[in-house]
N, C-alpha and C. Protein backbone atom coordinates (compact mmCIF):
# COMPACT_ATOMS: atom_id res chain seq x y z
N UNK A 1 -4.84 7.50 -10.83
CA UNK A 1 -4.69 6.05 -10.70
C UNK A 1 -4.40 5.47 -12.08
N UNK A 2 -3.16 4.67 -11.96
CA UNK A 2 -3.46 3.76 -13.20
C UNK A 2 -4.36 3.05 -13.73
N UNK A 3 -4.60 2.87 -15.36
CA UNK A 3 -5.37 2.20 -15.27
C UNK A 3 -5.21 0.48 -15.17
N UNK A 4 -4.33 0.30 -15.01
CA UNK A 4 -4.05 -1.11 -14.74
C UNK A 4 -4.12 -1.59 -13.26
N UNK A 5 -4.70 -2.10 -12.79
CA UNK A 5 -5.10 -2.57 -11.45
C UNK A 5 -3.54 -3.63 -11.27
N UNK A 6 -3.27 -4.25 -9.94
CA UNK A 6 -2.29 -4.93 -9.72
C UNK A 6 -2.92 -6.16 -9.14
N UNK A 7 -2.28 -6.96 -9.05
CA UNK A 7 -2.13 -8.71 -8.21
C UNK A 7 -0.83 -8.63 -7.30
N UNK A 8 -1.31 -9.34 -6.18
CA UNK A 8 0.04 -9.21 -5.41
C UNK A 8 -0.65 -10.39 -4.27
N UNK A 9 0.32 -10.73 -3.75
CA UNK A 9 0.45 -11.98 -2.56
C UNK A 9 1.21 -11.62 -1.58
N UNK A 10 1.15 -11.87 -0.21
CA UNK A 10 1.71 -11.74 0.73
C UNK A 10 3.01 -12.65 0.80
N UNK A 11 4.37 -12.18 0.94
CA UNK A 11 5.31 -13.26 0.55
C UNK A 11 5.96 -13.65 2.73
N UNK A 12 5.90 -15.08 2.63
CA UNK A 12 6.19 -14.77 4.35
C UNK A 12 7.49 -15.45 4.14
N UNK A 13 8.66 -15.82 3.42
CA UNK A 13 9.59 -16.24 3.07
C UNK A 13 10.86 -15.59 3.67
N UNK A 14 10.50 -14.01 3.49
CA UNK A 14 11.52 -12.50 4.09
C UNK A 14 10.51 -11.82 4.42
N UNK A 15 11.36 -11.02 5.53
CA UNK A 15 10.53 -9.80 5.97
C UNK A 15 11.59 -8.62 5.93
N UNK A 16 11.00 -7.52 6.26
CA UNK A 16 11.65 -6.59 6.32
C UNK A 16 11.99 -5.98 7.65
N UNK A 17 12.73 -4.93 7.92
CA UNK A 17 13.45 -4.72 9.28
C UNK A 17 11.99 -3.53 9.85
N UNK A 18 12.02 -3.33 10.94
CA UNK A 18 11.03 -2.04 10.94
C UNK A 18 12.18 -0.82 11.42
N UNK A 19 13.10 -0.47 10.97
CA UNK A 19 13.93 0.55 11.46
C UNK A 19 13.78 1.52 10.48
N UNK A 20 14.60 2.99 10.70
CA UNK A 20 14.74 3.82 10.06
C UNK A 20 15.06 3.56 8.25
N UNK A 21 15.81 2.65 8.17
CA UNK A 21 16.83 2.37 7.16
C UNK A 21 15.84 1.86 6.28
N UNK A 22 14.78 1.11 6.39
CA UNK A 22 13.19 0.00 5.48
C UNK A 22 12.06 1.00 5.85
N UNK A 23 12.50 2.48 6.24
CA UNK A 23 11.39 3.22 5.45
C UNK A 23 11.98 4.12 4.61
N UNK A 24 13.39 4.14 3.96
CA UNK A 24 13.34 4.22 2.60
C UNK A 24 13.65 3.54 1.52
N UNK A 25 13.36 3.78 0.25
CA UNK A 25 13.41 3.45 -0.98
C UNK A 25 14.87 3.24 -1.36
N UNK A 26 15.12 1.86 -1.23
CA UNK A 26 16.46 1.43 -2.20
C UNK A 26 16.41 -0.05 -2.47
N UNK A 27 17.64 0.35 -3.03
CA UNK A 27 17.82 -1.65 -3.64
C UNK A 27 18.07 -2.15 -2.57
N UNK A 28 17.63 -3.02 -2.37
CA UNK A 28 17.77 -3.94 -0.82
C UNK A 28 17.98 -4.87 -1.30
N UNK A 29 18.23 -6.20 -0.55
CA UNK A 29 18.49 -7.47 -1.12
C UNK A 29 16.82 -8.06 -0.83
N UNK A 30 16.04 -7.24 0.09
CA UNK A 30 14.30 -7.94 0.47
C UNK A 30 13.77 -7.72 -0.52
N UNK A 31 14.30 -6.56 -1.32
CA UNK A 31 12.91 -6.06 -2.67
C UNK A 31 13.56 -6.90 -3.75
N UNK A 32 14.71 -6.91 -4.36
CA UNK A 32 15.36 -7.73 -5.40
C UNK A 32 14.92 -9.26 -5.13
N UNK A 33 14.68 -10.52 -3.73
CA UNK A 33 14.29 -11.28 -3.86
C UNK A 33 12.93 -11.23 -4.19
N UNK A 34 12.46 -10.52 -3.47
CA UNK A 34 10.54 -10.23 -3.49
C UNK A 34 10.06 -9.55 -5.19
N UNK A 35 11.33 -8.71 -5.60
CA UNK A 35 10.53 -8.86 -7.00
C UNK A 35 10.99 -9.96 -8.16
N UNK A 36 12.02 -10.99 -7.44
CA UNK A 36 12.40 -12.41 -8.34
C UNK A 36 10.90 -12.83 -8.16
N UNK A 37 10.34 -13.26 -6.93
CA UNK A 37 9.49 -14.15 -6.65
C UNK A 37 8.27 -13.25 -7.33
N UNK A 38 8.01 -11.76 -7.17
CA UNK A 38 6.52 -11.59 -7.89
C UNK A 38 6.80 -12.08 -9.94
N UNK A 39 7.85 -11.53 -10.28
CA UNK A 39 8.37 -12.42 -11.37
C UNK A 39 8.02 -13.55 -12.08
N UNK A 40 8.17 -14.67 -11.18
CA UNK A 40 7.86 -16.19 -11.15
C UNK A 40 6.51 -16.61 -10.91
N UNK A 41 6.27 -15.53 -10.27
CA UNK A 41 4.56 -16.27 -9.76
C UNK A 41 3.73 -15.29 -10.17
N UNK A 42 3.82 -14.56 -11.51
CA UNK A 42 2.89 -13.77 -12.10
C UNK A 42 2.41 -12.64 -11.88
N UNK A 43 3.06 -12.38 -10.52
CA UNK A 43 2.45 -11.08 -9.32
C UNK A 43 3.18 -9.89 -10.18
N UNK A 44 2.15 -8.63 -9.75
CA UNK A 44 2.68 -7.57 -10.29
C UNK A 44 3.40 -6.69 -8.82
N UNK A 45 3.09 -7.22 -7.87
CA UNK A 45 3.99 -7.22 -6.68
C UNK A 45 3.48 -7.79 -5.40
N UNK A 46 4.38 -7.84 -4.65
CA UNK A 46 4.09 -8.01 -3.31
C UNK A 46 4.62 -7.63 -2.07
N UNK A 47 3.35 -8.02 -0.78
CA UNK A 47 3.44 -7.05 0.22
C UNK A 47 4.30 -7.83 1.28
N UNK A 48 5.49 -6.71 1.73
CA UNK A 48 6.16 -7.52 2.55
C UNK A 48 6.15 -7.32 3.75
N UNK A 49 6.27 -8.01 5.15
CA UNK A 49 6.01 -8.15 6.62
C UNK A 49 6.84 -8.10 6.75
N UNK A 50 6.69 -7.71 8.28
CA UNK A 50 7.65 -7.05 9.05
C UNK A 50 8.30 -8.66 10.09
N UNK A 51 9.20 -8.37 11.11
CA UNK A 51 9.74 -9.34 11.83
C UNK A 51 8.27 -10.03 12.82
N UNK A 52 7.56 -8.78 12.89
CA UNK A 52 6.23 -9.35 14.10
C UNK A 52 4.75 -9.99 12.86
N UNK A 53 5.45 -10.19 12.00
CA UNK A 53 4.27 -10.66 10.93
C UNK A 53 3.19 -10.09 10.05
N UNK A 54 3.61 -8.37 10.71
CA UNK A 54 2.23 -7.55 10.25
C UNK A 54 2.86 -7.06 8.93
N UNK A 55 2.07 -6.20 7.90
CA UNK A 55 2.15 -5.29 6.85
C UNK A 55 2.99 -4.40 7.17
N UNK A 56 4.38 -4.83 6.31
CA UNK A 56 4.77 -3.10 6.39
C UNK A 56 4.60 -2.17 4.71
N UNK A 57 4.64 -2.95 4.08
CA UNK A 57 4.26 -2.48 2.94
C UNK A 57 4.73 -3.22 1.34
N UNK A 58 4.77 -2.59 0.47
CA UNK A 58 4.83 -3.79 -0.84
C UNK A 58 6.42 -3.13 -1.22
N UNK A 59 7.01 -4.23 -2.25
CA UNK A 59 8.22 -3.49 -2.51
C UNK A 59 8.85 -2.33 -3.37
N UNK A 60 7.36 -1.65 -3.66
CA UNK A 60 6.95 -0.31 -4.26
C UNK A 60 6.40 0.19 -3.95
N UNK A 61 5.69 0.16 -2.83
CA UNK A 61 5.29 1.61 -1.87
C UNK A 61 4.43 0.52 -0.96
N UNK A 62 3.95 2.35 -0.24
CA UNK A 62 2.93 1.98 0.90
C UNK A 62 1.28 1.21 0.04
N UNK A 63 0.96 0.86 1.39
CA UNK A 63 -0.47 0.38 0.98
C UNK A 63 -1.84 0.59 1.93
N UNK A 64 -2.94 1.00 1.49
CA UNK A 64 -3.89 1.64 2.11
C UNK A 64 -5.33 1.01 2.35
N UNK A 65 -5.44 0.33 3.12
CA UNK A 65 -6.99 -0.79 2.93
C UNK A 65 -8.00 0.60 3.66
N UNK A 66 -9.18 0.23 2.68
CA UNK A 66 -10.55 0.70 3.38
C UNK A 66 -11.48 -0.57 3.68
N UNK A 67 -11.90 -0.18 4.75
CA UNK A 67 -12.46 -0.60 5.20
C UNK A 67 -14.12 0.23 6.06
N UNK A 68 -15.32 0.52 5.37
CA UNK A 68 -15.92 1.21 5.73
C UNK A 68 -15.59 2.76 5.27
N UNK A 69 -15.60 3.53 6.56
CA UNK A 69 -15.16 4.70 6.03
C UNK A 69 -13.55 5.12 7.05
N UNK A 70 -12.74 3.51 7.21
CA UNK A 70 -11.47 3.77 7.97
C UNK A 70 -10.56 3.50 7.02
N UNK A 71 -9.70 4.32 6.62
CA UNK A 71 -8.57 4.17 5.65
C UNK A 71 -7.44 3.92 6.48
N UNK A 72 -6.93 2.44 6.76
CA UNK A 72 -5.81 1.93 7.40
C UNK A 72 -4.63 2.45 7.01
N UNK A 73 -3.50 2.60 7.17
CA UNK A 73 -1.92 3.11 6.51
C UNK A 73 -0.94 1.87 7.61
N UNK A 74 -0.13 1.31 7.41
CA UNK A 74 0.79 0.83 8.07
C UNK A 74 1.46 1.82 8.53
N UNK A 75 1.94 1.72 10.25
CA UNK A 75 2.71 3.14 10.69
C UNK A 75 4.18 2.92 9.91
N UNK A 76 5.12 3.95 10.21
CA UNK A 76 6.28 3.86 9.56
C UNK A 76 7.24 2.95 10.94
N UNK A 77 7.20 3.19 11.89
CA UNK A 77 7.41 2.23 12.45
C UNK A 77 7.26 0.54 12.47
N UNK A 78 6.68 0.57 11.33
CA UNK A 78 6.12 -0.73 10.82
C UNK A 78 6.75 -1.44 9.54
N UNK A 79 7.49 -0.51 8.83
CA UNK A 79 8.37 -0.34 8.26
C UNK A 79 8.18 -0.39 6.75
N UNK A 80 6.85 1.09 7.09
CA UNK A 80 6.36 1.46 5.60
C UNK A 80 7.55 2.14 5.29
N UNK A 81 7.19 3.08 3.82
CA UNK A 81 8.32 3.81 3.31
C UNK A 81 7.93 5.18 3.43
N UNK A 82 8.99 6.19 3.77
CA UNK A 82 8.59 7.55 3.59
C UNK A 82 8.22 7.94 2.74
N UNK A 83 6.81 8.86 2.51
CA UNK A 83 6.23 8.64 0.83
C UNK A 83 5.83 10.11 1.03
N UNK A 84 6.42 11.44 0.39
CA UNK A 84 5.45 12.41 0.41
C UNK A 84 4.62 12.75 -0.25
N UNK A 85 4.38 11.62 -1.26
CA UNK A 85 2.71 11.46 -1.87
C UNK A 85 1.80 11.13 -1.46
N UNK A 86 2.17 9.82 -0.80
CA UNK A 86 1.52 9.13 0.45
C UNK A 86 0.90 10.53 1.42
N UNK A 87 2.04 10.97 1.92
CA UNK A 87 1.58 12.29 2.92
C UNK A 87 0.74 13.44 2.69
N UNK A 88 0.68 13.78 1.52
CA UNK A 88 0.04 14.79 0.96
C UNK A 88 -1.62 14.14 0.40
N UNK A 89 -1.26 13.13 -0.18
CA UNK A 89 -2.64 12.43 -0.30
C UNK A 89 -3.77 12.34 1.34
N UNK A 90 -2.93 11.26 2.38
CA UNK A 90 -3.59 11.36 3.12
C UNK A 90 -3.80 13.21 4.19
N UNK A 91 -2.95 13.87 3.71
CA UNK A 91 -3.21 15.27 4.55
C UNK A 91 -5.01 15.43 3.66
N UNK A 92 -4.32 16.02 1.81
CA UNK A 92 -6.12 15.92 1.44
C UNK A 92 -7.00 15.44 2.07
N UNK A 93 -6.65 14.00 2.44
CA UNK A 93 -8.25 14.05 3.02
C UNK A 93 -8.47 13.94 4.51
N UNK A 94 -7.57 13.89 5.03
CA UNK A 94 -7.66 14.18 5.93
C UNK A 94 -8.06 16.04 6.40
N UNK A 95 -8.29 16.82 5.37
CA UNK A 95 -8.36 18.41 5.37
C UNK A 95 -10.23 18.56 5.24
N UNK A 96 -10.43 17.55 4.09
CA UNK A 96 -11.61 17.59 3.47
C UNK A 96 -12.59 16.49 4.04
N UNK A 97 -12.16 15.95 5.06
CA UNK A 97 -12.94 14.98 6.05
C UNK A 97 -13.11 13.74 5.07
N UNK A 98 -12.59 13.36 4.74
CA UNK A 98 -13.11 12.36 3.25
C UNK A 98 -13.11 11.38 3.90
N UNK A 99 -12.68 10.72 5.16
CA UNK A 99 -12.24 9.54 5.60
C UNK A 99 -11.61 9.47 6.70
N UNK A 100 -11.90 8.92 7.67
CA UNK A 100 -11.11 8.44 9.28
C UNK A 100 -9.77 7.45 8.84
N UNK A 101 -8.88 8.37 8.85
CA UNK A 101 -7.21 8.13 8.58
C UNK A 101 -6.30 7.33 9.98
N UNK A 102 -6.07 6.24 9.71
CA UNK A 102 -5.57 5.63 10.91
C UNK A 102 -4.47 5.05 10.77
N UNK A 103 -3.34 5.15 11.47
CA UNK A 103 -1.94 4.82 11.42
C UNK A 103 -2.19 3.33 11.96
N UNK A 104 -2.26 2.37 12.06
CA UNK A 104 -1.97 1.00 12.12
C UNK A 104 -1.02 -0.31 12.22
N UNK A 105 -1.26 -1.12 13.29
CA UNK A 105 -0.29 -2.19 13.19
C UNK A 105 -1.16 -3.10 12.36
N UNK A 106 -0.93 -3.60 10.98
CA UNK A 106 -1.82 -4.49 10.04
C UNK A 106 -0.96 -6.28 10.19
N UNK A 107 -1.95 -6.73 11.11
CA UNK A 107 -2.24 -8.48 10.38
C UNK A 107 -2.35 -8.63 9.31
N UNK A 108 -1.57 -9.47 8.65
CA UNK A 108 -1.74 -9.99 7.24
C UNK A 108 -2.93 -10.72 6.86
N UNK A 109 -3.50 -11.33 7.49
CA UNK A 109 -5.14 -11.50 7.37
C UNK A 109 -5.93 -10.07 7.03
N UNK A 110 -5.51 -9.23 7.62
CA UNK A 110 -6.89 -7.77 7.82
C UNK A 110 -6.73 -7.14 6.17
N UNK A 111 -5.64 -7.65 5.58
CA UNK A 111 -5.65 -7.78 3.84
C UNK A 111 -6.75 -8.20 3.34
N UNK A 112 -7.32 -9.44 3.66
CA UNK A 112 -8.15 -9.65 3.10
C UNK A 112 -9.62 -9.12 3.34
N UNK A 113 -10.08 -8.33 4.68
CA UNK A 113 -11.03 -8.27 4.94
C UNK A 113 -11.39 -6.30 4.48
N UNK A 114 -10.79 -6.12 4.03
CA UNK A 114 -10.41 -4.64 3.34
C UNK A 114 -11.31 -4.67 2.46
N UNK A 115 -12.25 -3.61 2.18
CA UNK A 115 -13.04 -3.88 0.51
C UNK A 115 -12.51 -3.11 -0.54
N UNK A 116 -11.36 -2.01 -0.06
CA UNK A 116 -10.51 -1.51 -1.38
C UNK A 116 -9.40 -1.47 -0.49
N UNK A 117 -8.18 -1.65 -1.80
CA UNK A 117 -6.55 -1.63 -1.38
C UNK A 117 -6.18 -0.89 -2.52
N UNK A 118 -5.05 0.17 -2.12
CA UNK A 118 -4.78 0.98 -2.71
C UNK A 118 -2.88 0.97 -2.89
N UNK A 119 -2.62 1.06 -3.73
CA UNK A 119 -0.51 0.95 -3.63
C UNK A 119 0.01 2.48 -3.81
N UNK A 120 0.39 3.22 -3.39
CA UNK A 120 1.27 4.48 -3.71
C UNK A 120 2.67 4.69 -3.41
N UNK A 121 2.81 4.61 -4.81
CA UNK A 121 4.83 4.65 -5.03
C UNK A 121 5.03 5.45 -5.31
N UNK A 122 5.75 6.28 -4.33
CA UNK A 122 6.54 7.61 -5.16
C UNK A 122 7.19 7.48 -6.51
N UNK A 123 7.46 6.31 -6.73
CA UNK A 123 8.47 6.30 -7.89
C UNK A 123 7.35 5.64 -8.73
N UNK A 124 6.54 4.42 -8.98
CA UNK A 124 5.78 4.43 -10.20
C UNK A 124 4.19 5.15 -10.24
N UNK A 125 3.60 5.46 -9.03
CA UNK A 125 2.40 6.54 -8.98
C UNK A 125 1.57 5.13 -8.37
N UNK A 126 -0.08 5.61 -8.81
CA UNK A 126 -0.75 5.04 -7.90
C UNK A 126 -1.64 4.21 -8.32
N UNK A 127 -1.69 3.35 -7.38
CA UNK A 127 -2.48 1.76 -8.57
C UNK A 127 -3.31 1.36 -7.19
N UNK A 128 -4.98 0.94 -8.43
CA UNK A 128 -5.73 -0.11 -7.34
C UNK A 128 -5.33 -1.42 -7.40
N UNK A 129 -5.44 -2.17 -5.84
CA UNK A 129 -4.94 -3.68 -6.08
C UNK A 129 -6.49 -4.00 -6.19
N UNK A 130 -6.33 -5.10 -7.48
CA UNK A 130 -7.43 -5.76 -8.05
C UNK A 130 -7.77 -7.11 -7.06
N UNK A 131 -6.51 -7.90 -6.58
CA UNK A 131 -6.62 -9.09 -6.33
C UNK A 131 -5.24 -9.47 -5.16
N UNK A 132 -5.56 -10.01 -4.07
CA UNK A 132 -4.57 -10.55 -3.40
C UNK A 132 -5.07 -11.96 -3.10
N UNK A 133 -4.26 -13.41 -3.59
CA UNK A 133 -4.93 -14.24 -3.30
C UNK A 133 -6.08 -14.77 -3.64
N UNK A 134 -6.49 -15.28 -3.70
CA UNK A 134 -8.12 -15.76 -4.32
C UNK A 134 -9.18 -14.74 -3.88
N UNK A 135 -9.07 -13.30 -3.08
CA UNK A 135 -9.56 -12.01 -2.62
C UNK A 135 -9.86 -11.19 -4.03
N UNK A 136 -11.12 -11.00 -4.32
CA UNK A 136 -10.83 -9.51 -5.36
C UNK A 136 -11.37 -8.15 -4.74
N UNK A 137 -10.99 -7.39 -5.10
CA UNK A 137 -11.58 -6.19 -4.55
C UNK A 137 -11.62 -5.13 -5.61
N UNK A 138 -12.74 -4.02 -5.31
CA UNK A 138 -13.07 -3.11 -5.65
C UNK A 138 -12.18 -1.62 -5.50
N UNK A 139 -12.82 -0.54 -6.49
CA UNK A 139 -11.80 0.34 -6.51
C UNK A 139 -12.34 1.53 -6.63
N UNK A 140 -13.48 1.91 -6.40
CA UNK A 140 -14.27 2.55 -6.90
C UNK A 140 -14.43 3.78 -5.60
N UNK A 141 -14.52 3.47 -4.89
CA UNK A 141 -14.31 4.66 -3.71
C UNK A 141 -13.05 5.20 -3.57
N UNK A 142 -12.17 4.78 -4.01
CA UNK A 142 -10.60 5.18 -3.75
C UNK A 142 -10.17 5.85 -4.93
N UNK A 143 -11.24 5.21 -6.20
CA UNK A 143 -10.64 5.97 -7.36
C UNK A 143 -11.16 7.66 -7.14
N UNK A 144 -12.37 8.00 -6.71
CA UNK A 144 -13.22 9.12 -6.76
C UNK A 144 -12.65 9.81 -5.30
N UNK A 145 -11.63 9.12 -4.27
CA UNK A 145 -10.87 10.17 -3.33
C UNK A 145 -9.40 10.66 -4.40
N UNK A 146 -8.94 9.92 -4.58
CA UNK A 146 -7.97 9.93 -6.10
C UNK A 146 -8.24 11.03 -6.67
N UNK A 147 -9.09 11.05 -7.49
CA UNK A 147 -9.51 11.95 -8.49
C UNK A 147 -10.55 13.48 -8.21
N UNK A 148 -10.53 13.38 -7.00
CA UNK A 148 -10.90 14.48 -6.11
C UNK A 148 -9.35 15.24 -5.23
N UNK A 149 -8.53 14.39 -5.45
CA UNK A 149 -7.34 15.21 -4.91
C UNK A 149 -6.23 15.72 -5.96
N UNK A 150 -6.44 14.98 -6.91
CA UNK A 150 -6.23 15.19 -8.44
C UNK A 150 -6.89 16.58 -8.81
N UNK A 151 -7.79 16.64 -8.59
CA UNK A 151 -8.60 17.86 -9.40
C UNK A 151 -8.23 19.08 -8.01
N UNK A 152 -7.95 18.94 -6.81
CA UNK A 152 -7.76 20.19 -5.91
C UNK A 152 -6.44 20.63 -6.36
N UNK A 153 -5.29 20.29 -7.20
CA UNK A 153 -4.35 20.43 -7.31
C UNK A 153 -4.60 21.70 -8.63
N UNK A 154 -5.43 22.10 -9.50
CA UNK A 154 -5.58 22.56 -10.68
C UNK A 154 -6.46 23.36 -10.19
N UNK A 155 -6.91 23.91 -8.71
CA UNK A 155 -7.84 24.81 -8.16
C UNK A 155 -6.96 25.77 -7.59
């Protein structure tokens, strides 16, 4: 995990498509506006919705709320991004029982009721979100699944 935690806001301005094509990684014209606007408004990113209003993910990767001991994922049908970090992370723990792994349709409300949020970008690695909204959250259970799948890699 980085050590820099992130800020991010839910932007409901654009959404993204939920098709094949918005679960991968490119320049889109949704991520180039969405990272003008995290830009302007201080955000170190934000999470963008789908046409039905729910989470599909931020415009640098997927995103992972805990809640208890249920680690939410937006399905890809939802129009997360194909992440095989993402995949390999949740296989870990899903191997080592670490956590009840659940594919999900996410309300943009159920953001806030999450007590850790987690961002994983294939392309810049993996960051706790500190803050969405006047929301702060903790990071501390996600850092120690993190750093437990970190260390199975050197076994």
């Amino acid at each position: 995990i980085h050590d820099r935690s992130l800020e991010l806001d839910i932007i409901k301005e654009i959404n993204v498509n939920n098709n094949l094509l918005s679960n991968i990684r490119v320049h889109c014209p949704e991520n180039i506006y969405a990272g003008i606007y995290a830009q302007e408004n201080d955000l170190d990113d934000v999470i963008l919705l789908n046409p039905n209003k729910r989470i599909a993910r931020s415009t640098s990767g997927n995103l992972l709320f805990l809640e208890g001991d249920v680690i939410k994922v937006p399905k890809h049908s939802e129009g997360a991004y194909i992440s095989p970090l993402l995949e390999n992370f949740v296989t870990f723990l899903h191997k080592n029982n670490l956590g009840d792994i659940q594919e999900h349709e996410i309300i943009a409300f159920e953001s806030q009721k999450a007590e850790e949020i987690l961002m994983i970008s294939d392309e810049k690695g993996i960051f706790s979100v500190k803050k969405i909204r006047n929301k702060t959250f903790e990071n501390s259970r996600f850092l120690e699944l993190v750093e437990g799948w970190k260390n199975s890699f050197s076994n």
